[in-house]
N, C-alpha and C. Protein backbone atom coordinates (compact mmCIF):
# COMPACT_ATOMS: atom_id res chain seq x y z
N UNK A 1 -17.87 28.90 -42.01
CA UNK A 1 -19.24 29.29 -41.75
C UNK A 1 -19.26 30.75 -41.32
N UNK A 2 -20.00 31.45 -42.13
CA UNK A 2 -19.73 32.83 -42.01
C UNK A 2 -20.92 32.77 -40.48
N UNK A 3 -20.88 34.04 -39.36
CA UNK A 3 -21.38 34.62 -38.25
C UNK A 3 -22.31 35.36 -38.81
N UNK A 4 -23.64 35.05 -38.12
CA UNK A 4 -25.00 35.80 -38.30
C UNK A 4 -24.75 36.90 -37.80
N UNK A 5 -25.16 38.26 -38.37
CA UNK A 5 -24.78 39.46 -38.13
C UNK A 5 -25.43 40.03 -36.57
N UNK A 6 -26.50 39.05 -35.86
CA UNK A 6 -27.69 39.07 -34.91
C UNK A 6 -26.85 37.84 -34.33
N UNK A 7 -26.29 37.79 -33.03
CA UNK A 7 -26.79 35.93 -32.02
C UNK A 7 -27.89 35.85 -31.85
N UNK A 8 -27.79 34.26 -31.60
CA UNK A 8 -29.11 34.58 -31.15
C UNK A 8 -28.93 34.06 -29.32
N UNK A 9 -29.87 34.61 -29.09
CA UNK A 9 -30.27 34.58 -26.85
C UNK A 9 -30.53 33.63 -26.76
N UNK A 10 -30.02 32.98 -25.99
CA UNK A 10 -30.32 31.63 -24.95
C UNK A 10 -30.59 31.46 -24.08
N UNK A 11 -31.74 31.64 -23.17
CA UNK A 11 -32.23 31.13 -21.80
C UNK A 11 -32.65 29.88 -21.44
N UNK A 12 -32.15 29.93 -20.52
CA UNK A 12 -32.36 27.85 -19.60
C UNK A 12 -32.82 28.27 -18.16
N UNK A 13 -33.71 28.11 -18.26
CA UNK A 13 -34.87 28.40 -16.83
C UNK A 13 -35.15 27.49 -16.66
N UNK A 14 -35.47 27.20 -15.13
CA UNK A 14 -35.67 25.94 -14.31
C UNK A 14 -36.77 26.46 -13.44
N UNK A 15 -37.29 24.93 -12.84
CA UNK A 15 -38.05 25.91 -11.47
C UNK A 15 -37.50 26.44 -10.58
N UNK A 16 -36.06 26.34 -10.43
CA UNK A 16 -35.10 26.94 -9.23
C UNK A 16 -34.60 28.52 -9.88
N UNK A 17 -35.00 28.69 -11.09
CA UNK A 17 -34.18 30.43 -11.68
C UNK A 17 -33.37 29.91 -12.69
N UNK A 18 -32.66 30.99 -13.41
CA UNK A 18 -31.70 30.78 -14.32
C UNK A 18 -30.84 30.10 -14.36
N UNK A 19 -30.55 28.94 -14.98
CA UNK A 19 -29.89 27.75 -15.18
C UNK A 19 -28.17 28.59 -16.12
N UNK A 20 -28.63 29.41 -17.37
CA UNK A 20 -28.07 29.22 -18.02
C UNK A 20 -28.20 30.44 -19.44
N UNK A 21 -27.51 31.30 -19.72
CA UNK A 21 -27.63 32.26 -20.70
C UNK A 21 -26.74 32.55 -21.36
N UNK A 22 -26.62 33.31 -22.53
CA UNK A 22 -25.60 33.36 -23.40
C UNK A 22 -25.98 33.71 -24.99
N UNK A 23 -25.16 34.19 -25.40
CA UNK A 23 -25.17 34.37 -27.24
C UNK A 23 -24.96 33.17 -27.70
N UNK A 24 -25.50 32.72 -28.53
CA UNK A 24 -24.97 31.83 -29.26
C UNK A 24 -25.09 31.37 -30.81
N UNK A 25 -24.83 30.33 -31.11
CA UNK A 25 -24.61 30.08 -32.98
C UNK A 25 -26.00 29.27 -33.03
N UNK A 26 -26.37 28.36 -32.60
CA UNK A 26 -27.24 27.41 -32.33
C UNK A 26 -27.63 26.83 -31.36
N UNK A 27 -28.71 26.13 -31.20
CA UNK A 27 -29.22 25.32 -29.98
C UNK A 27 -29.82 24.00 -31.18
N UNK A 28 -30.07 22.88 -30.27
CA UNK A 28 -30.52 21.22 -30.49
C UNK A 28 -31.27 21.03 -29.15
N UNK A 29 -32.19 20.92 -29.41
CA UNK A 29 -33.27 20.22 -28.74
C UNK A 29 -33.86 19.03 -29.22
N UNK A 30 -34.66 18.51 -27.95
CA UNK A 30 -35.67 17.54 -28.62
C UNK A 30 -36.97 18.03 -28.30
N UNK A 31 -38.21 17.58 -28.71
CA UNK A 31 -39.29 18.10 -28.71
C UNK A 31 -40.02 16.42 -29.02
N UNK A 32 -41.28 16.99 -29.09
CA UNK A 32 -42.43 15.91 -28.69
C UNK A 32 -42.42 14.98 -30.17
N UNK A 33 -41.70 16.29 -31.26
CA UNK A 33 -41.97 15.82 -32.99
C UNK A 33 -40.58 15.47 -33.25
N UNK A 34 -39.82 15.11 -31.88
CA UNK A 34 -38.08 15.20 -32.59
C UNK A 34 -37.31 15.90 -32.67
N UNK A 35 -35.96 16.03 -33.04
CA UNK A 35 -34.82 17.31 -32.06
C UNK A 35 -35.21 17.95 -33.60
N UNK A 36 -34.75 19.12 -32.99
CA UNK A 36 -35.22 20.69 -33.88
C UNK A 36 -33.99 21.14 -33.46
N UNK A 37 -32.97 21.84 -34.79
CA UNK A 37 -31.78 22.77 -34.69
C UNK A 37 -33.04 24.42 -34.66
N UNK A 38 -31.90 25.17 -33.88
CA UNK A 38 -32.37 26.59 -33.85
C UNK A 38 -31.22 27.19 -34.51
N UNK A 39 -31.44 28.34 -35.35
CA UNK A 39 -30.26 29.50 -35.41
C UNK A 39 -30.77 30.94 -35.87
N UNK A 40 -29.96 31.89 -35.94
CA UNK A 40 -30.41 33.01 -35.76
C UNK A 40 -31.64 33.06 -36.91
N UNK A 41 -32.10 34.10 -36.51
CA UNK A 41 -32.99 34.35 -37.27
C UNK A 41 -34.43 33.66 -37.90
N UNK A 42 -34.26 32.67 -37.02
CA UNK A 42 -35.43 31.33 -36.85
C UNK A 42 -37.04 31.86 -36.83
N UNK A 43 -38.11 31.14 -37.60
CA UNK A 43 -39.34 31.71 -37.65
C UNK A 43 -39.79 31.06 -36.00
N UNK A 44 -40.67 32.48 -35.45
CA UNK A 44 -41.29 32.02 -33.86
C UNK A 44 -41.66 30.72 -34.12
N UNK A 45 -41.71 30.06 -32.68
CA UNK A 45 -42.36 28.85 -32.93
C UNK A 45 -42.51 28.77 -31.00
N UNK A 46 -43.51 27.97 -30.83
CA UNK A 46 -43.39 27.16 -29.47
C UNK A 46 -43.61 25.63 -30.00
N UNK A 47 -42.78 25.10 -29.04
CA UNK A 47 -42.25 23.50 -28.44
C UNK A 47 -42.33 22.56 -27.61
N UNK A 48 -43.00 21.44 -27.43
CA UNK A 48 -43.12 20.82 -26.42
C UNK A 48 -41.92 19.91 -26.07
N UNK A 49 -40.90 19.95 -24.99
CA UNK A 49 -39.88 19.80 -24.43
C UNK A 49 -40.20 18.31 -24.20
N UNK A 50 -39.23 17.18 -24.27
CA UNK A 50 -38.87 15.99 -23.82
C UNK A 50 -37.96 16.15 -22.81
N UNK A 51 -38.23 15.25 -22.20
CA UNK A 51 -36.71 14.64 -20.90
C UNK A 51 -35.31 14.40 -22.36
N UNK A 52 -34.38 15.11 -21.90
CA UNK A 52 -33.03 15.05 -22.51
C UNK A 52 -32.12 15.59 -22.63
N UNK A 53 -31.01 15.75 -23.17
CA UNK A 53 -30.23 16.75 -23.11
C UNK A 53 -29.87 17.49 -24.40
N UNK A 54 -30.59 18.80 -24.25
CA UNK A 54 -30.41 20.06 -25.17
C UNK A 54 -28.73 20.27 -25.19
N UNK A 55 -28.57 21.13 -26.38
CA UNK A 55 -27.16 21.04 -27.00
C UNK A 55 -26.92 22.87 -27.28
N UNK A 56 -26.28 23.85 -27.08
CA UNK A 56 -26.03 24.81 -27.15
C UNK A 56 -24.42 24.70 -27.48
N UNK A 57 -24.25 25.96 -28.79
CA UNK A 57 -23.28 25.97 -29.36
C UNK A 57 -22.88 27.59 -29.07
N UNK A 58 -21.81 27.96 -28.44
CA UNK A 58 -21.85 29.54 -28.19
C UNK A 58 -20.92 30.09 -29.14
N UNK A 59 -20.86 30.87 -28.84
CA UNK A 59 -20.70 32.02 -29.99
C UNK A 59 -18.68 31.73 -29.97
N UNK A 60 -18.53 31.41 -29.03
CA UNK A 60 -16.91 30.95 -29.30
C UNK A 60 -16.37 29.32 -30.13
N UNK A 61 -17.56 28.58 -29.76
CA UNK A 61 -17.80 27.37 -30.19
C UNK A 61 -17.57 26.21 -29.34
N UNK A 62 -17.91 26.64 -28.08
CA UNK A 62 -17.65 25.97 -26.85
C UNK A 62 -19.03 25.01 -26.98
N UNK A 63 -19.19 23.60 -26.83
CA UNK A 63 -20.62 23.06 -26.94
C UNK A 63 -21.09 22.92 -25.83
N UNK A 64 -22.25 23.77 -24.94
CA UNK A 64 -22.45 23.48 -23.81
C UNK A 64 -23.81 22.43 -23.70
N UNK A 65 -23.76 21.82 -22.56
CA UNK A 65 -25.02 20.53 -22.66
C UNK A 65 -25.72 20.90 -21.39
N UNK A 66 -27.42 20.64 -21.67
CA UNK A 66 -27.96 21.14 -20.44
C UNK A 66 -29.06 19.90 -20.25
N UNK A 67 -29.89 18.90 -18.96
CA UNK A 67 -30.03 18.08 -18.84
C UNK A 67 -31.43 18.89 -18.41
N UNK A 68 -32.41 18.12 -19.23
CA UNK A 68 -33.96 18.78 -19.35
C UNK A 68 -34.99 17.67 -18.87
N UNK A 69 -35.96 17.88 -17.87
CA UNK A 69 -36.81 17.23 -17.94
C UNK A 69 -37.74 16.93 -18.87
N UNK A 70 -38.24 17.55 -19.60
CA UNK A 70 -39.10 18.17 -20.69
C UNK A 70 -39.67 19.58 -20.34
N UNK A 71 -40.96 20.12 -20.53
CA UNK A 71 -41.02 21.87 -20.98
C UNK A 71 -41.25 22.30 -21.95
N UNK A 72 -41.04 23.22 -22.21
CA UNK A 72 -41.36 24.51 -23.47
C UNK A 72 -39.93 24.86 -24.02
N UNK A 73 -40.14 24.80 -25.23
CA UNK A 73 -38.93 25.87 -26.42
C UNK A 73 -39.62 27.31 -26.94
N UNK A 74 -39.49 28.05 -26.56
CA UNK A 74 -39.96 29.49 -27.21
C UNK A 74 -38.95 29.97 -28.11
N UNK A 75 -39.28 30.06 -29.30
CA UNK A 75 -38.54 30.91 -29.85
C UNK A 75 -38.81 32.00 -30.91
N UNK A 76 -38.77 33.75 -30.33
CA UNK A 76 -39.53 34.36 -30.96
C UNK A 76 -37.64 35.71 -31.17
N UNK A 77 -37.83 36.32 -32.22
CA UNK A 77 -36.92 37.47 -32.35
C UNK A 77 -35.50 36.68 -32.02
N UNK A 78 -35.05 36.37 -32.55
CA UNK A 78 -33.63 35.90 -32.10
C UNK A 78 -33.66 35.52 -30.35
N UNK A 79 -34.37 35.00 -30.21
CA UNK A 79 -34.37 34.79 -28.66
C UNK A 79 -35.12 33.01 -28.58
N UNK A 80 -34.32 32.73 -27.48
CA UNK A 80 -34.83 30.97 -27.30
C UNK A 80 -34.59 30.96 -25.87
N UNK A 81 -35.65 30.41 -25.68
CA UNK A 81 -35.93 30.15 -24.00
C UNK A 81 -36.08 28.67 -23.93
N UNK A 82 -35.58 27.69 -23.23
CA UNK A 82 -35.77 26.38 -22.77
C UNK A 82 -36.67 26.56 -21.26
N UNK A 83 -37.41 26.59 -21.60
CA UNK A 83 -38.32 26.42 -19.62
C UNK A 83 -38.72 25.04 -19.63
N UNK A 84 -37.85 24.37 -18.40
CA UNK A 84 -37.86 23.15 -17.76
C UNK A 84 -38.26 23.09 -16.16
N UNK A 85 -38.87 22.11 -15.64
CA UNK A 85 -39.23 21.94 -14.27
C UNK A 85 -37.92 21.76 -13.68
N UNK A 86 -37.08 20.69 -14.45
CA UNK A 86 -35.30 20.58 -14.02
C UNK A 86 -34.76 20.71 -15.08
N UNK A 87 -33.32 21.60 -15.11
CA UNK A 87 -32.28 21.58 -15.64
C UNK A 87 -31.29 22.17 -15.04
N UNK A 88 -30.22 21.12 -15.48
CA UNK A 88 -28.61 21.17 -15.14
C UNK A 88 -27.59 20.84 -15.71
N UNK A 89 -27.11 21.82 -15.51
CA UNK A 89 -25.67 21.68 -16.65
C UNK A 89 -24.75 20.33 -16.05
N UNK A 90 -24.93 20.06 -17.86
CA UNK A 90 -23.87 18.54 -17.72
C UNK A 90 -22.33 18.58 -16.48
N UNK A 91 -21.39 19.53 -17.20
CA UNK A 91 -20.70 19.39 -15.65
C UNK A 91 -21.12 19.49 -14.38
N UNK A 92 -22.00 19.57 -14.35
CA UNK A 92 -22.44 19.43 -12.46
C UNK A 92 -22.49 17.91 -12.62
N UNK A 93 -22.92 17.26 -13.55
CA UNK A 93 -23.74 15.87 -13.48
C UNK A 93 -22.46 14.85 -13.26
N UNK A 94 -22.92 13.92 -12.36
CA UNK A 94 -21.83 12.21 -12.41
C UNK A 94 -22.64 11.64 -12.82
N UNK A 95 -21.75 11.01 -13.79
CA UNK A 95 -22.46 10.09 -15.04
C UNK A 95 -22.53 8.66 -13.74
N UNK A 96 -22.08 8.43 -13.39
CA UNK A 96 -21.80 7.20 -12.25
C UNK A 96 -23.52 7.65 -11.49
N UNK A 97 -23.31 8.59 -10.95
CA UNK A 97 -24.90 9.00 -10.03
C UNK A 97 -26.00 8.99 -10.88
N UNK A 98 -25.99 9.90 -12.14
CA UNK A 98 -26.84 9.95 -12.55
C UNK A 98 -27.57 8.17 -12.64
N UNK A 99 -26.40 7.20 -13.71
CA UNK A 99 -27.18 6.55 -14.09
C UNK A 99 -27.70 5.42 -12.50
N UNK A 100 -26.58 5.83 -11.76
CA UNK A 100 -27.46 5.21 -10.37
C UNK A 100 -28.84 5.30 -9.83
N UNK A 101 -29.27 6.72 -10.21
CA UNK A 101 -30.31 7.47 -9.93
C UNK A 101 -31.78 6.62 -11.18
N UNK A 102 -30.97 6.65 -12.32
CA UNK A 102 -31.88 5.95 -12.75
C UNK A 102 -32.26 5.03 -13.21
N UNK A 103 -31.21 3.73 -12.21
CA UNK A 103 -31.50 2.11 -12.21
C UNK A 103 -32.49 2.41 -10.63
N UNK A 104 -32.46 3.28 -9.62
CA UNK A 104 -33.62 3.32 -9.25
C UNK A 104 -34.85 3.64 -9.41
N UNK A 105 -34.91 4.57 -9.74
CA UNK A 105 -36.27 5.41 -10.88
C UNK A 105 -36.82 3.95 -11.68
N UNK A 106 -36.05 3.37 -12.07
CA UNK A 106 -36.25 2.02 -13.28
C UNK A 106 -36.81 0.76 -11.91
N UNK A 107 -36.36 0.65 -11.33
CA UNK A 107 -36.58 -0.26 -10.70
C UNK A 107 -37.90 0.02 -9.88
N UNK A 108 -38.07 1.01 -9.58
CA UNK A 108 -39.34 1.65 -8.53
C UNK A 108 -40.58 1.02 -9.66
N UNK A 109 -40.30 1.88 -10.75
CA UNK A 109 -41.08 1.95 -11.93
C UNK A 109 -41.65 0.39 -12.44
N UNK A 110 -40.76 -0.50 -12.35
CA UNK A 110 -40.97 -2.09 -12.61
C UNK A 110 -41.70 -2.67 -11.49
N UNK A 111 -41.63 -2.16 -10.18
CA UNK A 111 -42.29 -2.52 -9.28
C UNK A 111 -43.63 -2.34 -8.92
N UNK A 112 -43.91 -1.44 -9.95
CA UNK A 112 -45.49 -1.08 -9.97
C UNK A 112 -45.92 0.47 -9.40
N UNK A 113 -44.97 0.84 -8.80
CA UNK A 113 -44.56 2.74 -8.91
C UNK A 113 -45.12 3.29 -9.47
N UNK A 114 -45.46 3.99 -10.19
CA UNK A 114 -46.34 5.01 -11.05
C UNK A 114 -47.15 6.09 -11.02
N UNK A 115 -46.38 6.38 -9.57
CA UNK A 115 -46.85 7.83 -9.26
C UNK A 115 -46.40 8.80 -9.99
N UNK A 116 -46.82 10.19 -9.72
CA UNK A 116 -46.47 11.52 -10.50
C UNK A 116 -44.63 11.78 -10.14
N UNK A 117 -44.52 11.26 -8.56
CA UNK A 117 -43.05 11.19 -8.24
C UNK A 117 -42.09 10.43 -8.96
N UNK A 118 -42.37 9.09 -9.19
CA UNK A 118 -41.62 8.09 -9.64
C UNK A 118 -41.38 8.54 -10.89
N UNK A 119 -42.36 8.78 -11.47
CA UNK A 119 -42.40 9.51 -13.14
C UNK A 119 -41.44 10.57 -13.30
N UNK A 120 -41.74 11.64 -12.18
CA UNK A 120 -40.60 12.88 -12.22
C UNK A 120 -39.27 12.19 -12.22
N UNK A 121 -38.75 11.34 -11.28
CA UNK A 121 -37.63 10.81 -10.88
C UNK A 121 -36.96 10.21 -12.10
N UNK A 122 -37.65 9.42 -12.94
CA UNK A 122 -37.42 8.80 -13.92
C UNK A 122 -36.78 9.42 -15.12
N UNK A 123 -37.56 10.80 -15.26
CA UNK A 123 -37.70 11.60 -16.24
C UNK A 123 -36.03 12.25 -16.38
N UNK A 124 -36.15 12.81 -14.86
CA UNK A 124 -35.05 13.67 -14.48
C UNK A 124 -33.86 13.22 -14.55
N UNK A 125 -33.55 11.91 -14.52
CA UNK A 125 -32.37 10.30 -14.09
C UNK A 125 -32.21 10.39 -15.45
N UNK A 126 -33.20 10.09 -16.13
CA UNK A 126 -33.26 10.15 -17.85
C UNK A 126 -32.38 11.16 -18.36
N UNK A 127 -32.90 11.65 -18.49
CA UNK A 127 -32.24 13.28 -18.50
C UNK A 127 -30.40 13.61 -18.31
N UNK A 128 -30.30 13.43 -17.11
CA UNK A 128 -28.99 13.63 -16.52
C UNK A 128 -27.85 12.54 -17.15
N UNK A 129 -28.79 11.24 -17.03
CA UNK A 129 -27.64 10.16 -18.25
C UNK A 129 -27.42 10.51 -19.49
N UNK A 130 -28.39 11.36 -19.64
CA UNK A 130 -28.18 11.17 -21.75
C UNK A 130 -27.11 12.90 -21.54
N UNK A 131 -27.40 14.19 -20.71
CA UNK A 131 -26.74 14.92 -20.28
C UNK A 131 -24.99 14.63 -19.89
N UNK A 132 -24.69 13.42 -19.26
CA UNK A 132 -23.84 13.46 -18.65
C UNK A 132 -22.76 12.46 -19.58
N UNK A 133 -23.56 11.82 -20.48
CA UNK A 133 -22.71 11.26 -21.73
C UNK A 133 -22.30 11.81 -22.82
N UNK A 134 -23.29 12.66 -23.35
CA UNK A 134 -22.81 13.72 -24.17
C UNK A 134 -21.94 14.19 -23.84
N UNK A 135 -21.83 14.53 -22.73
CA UNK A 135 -20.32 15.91 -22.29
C UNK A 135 -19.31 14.66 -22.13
N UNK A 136 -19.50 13.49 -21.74
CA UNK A 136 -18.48 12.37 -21.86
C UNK A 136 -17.98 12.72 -23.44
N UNK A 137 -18.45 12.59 -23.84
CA UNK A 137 -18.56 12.12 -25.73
C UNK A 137 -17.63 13.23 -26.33
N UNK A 138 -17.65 14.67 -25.76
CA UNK A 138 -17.14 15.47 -26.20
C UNK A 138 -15.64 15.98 -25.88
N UNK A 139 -15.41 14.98 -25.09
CA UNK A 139 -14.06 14.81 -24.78
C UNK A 139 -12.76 13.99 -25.58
């Protein structure tokens, strides 16, 4: 596979600041219509972000995984921004916690829960399992 003569930019913004940046070959997301590959030179577009875990391929070919609540995909000029309320990189994540985190989230939720919290919690638990298996997977 020949190298785009342009990387393209990767930003992973959270509500806490920069999660995450870098050159890279591609990104995998999911979105509201289904995961969408990015690569250089991609026509602009904006994205409505799902709870999951986005897939970044860097420019060495290292696959890095980042655990998304849902958000926005921007992608304009060789540049891609992921803006999420949460994201965290799969190695931070225990697949053991995570999915602990969200047999409670699940359980709150069955109980008749359904606040804006429980929802976040859910989302985020969501997130971090499908995050924290992938990077399992890639081992």
């Amino acid at each position: 596979m020949a190298l785009p003569d342009e990387p393209l930019r990767v930003e992973v913004v959270s509500a806490d600041g920069l999660i995450w940046e870098g050159d890279v070959l591609s990104v995998i997301a999911r979105t509201t219509e289904g995961d969408i590959g990015i690569m250089a030179n991609h026509e602009p577009m904006l994205a409505v972000l799902v709870p999951s875990a986005a897939e970044v391929m860097t420019m060495d070919g290292t696959r890095e995984i980042v655990a998304i609540d849902g958000g926005f995909l921007s992608v304009f000029e060789n540049r891609v921004a992921l803006l999420s309320g949460y994201a965290k990189m799969a190695q931070e994540i225990t697949l053991s916690d995570a999915e602990r985190e969200l047999a409670d989230a699940t359980k709150a939720l069955e109980e008749g829960r359904n606040d804006e919290t429980t929802r976040h919690h859910f989302d985020r638990a969501t997130a971090a399992v499908r995050a924290a298996r992938k990077a399992a997977d890639r081992h």
